[in-house]
C-alpha atoms as a PDB file:
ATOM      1  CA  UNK A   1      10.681  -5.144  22.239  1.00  0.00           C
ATOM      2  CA  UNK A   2      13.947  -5.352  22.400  1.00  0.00           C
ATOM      3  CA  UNK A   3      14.276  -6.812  26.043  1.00  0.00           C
ATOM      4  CA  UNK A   4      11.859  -9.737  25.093  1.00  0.00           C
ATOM      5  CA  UNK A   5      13.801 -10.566  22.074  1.00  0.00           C
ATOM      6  CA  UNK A   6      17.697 -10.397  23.636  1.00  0.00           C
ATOM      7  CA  UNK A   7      19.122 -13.541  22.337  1.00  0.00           C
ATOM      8  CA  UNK A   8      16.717 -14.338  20.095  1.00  0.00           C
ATOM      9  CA  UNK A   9      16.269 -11.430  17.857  1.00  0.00           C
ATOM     10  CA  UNK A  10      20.051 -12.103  16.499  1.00  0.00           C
ATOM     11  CA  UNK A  11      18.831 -14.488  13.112  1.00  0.00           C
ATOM     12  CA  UNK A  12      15.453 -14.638  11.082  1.00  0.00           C
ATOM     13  CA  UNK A  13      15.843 -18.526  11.233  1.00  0.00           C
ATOM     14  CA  UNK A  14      15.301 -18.213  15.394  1.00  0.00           C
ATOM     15  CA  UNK A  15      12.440 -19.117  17.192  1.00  0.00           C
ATOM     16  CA  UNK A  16      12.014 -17.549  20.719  1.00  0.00           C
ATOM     17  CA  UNK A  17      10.775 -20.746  22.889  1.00  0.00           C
ATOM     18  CA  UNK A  18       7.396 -19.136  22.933  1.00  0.00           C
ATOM     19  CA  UNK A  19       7.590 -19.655  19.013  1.00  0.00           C
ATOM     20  CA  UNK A  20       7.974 -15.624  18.116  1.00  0.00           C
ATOM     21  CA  UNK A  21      10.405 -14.359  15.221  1.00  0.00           C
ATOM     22  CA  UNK A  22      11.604 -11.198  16.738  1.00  0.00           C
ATOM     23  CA  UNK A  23      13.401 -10.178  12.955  1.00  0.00           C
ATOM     24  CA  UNK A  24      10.059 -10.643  11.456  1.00  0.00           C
ATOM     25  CA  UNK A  25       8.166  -8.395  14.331  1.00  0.00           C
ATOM     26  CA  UNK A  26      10.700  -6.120  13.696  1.00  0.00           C
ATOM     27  CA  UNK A  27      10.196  -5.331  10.033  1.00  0.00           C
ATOM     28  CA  UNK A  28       6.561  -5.507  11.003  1.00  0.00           C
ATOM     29  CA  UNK A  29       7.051  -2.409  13.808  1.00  0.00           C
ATOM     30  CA  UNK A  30       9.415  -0.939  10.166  1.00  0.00           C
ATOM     31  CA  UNK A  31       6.103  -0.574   8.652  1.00  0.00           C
ATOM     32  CA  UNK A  32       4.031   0.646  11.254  1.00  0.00           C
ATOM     33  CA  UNK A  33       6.465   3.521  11.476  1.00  0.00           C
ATOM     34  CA  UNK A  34       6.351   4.306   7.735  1.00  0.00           C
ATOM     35  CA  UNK A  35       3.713   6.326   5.688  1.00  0.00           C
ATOM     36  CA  UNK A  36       0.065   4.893   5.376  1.00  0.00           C
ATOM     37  CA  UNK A  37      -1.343   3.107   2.751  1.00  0.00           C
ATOM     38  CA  UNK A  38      -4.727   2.852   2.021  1.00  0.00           C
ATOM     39  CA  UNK A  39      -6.617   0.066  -1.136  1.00  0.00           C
ATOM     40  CA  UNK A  40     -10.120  -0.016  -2.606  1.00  0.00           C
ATOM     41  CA  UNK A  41     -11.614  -2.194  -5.121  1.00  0.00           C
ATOM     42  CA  UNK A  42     -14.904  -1.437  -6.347  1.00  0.00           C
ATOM     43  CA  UNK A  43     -16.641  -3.036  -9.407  1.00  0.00           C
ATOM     44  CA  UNK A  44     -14.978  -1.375 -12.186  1.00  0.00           C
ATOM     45  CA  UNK A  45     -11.192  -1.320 -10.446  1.00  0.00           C
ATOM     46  CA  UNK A  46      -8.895  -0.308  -8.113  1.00  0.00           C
ATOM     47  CA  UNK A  47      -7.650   2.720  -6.154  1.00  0.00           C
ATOM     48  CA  UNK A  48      -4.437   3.727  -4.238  1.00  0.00           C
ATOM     49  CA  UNK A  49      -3.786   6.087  -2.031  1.00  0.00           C
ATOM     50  CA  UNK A  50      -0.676   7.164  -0.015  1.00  0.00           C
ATOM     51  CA  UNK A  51       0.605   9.470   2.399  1.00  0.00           C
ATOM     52  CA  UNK A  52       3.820  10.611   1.099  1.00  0.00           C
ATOM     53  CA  UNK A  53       5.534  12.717   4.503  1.00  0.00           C
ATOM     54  CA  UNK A  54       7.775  15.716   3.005  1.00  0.00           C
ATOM     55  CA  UNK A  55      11.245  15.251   5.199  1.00  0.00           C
ATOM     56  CA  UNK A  56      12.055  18.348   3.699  1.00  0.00           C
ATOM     57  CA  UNK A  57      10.480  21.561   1.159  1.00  0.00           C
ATOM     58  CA  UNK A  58      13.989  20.737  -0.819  1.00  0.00           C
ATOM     59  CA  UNK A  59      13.177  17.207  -2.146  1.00  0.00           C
ATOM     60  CA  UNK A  60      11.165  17.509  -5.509  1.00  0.00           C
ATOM     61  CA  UNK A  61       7.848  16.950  -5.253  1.00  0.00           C
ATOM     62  CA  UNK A  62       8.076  13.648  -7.755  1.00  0.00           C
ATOM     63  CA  UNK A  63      11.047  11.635  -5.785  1.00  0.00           C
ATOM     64  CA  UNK A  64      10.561   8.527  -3.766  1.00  0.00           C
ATOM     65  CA  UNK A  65       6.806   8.003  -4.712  1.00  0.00           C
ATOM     66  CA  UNK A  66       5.238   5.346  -3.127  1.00  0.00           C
ATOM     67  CA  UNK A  67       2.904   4.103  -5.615  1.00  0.00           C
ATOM     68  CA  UNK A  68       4.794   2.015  -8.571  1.00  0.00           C
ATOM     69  CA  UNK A  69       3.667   0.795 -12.031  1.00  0.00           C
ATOM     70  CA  UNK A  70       4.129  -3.083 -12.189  1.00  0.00           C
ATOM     71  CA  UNK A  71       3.049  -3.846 -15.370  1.00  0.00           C
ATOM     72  CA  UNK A  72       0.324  -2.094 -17.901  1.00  0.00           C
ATOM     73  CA  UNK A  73      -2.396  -3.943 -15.618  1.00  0.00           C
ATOM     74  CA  UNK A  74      -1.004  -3.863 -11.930  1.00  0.00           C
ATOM     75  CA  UNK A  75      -0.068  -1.018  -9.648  1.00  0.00           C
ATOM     76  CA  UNK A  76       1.820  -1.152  -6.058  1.00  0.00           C
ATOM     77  CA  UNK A  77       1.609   1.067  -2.972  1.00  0.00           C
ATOM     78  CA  UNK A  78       4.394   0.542  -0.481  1.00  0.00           C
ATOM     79  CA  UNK A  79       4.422   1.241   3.185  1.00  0.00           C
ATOM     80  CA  UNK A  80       7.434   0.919   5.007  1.00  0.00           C
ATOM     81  CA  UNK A  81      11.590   1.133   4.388  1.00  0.00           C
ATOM     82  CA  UNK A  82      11.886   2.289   0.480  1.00  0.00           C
ATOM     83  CA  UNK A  83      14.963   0.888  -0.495  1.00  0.00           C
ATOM     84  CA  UNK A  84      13.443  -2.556   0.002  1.00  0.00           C
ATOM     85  CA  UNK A  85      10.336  -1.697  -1.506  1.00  0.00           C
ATOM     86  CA  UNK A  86      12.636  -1.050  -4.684  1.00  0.00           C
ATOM     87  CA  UNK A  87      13.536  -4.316  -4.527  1.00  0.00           C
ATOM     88  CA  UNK A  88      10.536  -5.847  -3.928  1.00  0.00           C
ATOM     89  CA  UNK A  89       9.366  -3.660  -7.266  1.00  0.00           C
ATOM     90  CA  UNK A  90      12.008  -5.106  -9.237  1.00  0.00           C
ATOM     91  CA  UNK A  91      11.434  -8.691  -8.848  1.00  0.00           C
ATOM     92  CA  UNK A  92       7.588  -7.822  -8.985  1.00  0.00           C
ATOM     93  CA  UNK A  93       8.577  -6.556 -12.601  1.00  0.00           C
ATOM     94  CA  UNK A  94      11.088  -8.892 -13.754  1.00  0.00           C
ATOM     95  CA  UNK A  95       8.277 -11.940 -13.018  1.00  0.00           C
ATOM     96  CA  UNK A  96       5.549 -10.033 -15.152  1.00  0.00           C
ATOM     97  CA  UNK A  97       7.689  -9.091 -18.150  1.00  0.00           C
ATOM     98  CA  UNK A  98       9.163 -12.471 -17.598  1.00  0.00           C
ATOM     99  CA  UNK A  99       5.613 -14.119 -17.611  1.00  0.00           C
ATOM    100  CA  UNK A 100       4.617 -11.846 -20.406  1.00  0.00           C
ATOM    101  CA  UNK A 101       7.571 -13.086 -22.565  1.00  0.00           C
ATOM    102  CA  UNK A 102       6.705 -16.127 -22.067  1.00  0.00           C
ATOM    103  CA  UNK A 103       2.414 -16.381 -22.634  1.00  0.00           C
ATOM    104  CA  UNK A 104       1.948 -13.235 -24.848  1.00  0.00           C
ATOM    105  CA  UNK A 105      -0.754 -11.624 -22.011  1.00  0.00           C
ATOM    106  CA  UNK A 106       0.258  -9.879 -18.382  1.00  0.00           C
ATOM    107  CA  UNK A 107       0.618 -11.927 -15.299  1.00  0.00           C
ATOM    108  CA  UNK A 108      -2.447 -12.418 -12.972  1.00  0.00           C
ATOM    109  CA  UNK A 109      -2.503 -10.822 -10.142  1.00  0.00           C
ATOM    110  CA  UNK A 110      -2.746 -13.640  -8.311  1.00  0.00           C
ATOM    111  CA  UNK A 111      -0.028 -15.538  -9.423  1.00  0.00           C
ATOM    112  CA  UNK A 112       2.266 -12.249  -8.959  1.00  0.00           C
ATOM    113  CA  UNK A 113       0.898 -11.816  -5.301  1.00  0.00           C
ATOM    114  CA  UNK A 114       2.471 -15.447  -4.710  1.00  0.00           C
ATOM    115  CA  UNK A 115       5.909 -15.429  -5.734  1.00  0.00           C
ATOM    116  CA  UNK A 116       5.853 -12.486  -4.102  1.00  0.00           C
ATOM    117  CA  UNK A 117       4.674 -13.665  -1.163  1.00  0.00           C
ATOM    118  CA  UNK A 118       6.941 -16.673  -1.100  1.00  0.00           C
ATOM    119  CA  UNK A 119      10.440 -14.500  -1.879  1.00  0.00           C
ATOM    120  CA  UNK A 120       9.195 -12.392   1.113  1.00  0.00           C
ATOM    121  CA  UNK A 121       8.911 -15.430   3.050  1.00  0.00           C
ATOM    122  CA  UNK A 122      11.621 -16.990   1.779  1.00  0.00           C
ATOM    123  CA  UNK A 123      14.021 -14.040   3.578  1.00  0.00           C
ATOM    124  CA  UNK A 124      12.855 -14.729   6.961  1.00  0.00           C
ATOM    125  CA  UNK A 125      14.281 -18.035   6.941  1.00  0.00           C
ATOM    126  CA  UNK A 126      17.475 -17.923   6.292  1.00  0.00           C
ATOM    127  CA  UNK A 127      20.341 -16.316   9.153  1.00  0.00           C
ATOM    128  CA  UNK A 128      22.229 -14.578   6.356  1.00  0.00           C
ATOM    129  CA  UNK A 129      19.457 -12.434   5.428  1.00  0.00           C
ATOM    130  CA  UNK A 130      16.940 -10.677   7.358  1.00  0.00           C
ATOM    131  CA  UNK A 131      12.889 -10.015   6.336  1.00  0.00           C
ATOM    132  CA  UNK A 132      12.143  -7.107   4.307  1.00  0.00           C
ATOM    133  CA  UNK A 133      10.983  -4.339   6.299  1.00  0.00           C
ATOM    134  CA  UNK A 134       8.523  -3.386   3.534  1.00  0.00           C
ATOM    135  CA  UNK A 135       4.448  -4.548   3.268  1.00  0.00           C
ATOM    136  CA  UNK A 136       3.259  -3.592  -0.146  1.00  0.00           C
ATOM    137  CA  UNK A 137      -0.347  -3.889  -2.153  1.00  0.00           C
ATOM    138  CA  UNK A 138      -1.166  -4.497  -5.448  1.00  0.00           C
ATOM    139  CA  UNK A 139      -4.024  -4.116  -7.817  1.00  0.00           C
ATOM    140  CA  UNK A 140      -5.357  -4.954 -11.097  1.00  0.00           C
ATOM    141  CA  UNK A 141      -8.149  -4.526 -13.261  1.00  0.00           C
ATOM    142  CA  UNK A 142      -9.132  -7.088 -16.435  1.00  0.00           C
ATOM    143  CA  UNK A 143     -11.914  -7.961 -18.285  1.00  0.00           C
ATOM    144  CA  UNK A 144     -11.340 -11.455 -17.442  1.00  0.00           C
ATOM    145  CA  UNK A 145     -10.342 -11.579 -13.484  1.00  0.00           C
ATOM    146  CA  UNK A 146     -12.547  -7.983 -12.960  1.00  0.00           C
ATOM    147  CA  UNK A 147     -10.727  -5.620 -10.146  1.00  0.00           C
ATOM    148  CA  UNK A 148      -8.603  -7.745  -7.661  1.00  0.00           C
ATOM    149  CA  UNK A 149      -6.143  -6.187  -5.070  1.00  0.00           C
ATOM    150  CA  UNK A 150      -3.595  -8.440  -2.641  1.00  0.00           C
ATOM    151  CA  UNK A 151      -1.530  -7.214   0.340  1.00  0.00           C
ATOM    152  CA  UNK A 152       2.056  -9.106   1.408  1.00  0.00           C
ATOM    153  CA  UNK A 153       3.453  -8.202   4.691  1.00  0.00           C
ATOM    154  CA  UNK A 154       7.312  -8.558   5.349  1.00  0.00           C
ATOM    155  CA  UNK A 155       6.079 -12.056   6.937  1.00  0.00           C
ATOM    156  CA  UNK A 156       5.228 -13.431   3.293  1.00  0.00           C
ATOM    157  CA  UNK A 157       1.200 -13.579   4.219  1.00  0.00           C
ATOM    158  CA  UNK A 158      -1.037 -12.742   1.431  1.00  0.00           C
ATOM    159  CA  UNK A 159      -4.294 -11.862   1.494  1.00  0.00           C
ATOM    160  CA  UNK A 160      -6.846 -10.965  -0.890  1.00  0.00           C
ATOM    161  CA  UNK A 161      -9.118  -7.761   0.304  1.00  0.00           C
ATOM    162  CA  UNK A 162     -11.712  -5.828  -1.012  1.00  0.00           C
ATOM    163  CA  UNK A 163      -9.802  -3.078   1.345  1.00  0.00           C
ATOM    164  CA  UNK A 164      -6.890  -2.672   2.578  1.00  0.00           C
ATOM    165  CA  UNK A 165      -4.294  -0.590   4.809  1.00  0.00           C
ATOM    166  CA  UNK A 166      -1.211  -0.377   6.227  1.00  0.00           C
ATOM    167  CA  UNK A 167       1.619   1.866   8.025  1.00  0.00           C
ATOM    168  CA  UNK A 168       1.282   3.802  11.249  1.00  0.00           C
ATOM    169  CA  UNK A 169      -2.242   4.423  11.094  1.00  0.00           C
ATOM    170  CA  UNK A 170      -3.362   1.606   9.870  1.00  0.00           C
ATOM    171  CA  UNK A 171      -5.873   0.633  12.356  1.00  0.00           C
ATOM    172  CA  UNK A 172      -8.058   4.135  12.135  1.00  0.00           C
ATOM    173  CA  UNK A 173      -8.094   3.547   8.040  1.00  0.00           C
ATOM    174  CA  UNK A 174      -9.648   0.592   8.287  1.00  0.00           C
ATOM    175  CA  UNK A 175     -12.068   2.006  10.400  1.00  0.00           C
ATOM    176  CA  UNK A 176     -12.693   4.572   7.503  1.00  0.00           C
ATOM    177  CA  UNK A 177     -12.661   1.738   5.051  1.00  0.00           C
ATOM    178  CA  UNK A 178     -15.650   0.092   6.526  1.00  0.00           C
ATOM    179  CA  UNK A 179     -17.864   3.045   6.373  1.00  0.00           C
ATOM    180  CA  UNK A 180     -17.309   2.961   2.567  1.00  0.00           C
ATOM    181  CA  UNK A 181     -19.873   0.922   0.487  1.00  0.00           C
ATOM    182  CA  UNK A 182     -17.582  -0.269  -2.233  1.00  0.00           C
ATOM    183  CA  UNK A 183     -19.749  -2.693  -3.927  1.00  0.00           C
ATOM    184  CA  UNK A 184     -22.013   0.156  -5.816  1.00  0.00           C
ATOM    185  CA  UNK A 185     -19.191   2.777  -6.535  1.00  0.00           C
ATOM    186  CA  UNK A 186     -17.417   3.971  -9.411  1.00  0.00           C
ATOM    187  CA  UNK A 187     -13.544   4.042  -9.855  1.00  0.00           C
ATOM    188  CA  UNK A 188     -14.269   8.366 -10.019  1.00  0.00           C
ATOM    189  CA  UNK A 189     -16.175   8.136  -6.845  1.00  0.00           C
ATOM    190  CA  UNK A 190     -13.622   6.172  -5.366  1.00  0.00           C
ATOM    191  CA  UNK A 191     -11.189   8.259  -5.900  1.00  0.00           C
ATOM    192  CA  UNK A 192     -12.705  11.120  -3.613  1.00  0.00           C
ATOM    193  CA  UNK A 193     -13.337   8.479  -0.937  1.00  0.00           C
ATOM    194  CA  UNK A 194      -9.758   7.607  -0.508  1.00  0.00           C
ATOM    195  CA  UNK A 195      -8.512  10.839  -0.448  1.00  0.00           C
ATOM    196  CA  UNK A 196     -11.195  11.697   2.165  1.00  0.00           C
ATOM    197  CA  UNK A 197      -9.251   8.794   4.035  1.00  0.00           C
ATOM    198  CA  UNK A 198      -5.677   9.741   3.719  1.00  0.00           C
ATOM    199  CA  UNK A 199      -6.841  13.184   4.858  1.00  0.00           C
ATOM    200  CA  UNK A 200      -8.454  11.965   7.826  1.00  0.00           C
ATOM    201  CA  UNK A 201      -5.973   9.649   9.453  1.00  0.00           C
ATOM    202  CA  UNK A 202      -3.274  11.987   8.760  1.00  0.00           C
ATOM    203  CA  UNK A 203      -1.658  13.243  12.126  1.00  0.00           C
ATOM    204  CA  UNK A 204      -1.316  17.302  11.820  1.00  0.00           C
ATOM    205  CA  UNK A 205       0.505  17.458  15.317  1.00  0.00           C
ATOM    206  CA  UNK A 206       3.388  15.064  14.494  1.00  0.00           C
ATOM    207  CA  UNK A 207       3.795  15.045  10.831  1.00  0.00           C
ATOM    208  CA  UNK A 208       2.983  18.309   9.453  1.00  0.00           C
ATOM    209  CA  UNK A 209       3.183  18.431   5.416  1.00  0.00           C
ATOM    210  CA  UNK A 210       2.370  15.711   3.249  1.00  0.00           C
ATOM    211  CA  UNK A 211       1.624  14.774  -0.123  1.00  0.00           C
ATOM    212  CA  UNK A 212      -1.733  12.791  -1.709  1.00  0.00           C
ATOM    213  CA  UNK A 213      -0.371  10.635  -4.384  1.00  0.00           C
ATOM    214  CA  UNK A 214      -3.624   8.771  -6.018  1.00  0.00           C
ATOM    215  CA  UNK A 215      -3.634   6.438  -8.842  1.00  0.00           C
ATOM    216  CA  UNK A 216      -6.295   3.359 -10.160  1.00  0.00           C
ATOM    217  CA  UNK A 217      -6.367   0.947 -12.712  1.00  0.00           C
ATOM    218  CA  UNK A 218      -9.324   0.564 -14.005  1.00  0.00           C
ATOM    219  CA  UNK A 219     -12.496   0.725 -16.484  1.00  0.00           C
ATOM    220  CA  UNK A 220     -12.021   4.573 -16.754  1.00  0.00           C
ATOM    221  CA  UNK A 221      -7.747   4.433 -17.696  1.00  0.00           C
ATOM    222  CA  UNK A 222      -8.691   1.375 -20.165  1.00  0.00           C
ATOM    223  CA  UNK A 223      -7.282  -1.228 -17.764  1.00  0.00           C
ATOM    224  CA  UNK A 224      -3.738   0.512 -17.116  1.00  0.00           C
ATOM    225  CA  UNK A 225      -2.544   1.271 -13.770  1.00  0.00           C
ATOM    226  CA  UNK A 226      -2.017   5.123 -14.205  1.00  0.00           C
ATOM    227  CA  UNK A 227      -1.981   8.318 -11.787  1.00  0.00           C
ATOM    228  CA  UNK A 228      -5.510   9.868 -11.647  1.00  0.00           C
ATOM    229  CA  UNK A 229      -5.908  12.895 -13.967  1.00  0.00           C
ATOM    230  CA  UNK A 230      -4.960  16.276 -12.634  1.00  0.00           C
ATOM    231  CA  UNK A 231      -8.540  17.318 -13.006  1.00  0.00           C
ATOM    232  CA  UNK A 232      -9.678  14.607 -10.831  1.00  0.00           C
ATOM    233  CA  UNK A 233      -6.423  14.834  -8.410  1.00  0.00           C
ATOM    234  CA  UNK A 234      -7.551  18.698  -7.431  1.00  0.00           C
ATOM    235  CA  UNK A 235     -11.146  17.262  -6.788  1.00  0.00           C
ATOM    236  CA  UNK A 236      -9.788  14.887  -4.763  1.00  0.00           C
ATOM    237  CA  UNK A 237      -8.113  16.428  -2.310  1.00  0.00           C
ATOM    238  CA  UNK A 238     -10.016  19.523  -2.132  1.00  0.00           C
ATOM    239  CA  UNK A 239     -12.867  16.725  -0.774  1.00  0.00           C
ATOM    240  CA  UNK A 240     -10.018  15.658   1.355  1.00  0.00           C
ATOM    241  CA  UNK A 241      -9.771  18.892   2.852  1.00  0.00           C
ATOM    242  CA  UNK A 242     -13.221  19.682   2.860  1.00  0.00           C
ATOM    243  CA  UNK A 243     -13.736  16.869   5.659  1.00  0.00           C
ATOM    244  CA  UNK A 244     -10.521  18.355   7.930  1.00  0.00           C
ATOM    245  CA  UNK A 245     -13.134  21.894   7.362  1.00  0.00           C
ATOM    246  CA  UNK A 246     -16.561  20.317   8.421  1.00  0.00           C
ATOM    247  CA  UNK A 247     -13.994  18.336  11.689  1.00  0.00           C
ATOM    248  CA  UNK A 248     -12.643  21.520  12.780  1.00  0.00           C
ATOM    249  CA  UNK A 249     -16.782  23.479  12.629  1.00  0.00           C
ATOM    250  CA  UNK A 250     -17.791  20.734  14.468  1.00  0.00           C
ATOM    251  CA  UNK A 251     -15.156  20.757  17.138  1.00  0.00           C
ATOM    252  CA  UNK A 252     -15.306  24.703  17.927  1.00  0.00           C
ATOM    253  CA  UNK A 253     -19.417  24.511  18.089  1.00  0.00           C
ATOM    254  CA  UNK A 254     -18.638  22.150  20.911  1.00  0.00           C
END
């Protein structure tokens, strides 16, 4: 990539002349390398699930999560360079206490998806700074707005999804995410599901050990964005592992 970008790739305010933004690619290919990701939103709220690779058996098991609380409503799942995930997570948090401050209720999700969105975008146009090399997802449950979840990428885009996924194997989870029929499912059932996914698009041959971290916001945690009980968490990915078991039957009856 770098060969198609020389002279072009040097500032995020540079268009290539056939209109590319190398910087932005770049923190794109940033999260592609990372962890994955994976969203769900069913009728009662929302799930997270992420990949956390263990660099090394020496690093406690509860450093550098991946999955943030926002506010009491809204988690995030990040994908992608930490450090600017952190500060993606602080302005995320600074404009909901600042919102709740000001009205007395928590931001919606919505709204918080947005000016994130546009502070993301707003660092790929300027030469003196360069695009975060973060995408991140947040979700919410209310009585009001009902279960919503939102993805930014480092480009500012946001989208609304009913699921969503991202790092380096994004494109196999989403196949997994269409097999799942979301619309009938329960926050506890979800739960399984995802974990099933993470499991599944994991790569044993290149990154050996990793970590499950699961959390939802939802009916079930009284609309705050929590990690999933313990009791849960152990069902969770022993169903995770239980698909890796039936894989591997399958494969040596072939």
């Amino acid at each position: 990539m770098s060969s198609l970008g020389t002279g072009y790739d040097l500032s995020a305010s540079q268009f290539s002349p056939d209109g590319r933004v190398f910087q932005v690619e770049y923190a794109m290919k940033a999260v592609e390398n990372s962890s994955s990701a994976v969203g769900l939103r069913c009728k009662d709220g929302v799930v997270f699930g992420v990949e956390k690779l263990i660099q090394s058996k020496l690093h406690e098991t509860t450093a550098n999560r991946r999955i943030f609380h926002i506010d009491r409503h809204i988690g995030m799942a990040v994908s992608g360079l930490l450090p600017d995930s952190r500060r993606i997570l602080d302005f995320a948090r600074g404009e909901a206490q600042s919102y709740r401050r000001k009205f007395d209720e928590g931001i919606p999700l919505k709204l918080l998806a947005e000016r994130v969105s546009l502070t993301m975008h707003a660092y790929t146009l300027y030469s003196h700074v360069r695009p975060f090399g973060c995408s991140v997802i947040f979700g919410s449950y209310s009585e009001h707005f009902g279960s919503e979840l939102f993805m930014v990428d480092p480009s500012g885009v946001s989208w609304g999804y009913h699921g969503c996924a991202m790092g380096k194997a994004k494109q196999q989870a989403k196949t997994e995410l269409e097999k799942v029929e979301t619309a009938d499912m329960t926050c506890e059932q979800l739960v399984k599901e995802v974990a099933k996914i993470v499991y599944v698009i994991h790569d044993e041959v290149k990154d050996k050990d990793f970590l499950l971290e699961l959390s939802w916001v939802c009916a079930a945690s009284g609309g705050r964005h929590e990690f999933v009980p313990e009791a849960l968490y152990t069902e969770a990915v022993q169903a995770g592992k239980s698909v890796l078991d039936d894989d591997s039957d399958s494969d040596n009856e072939l």
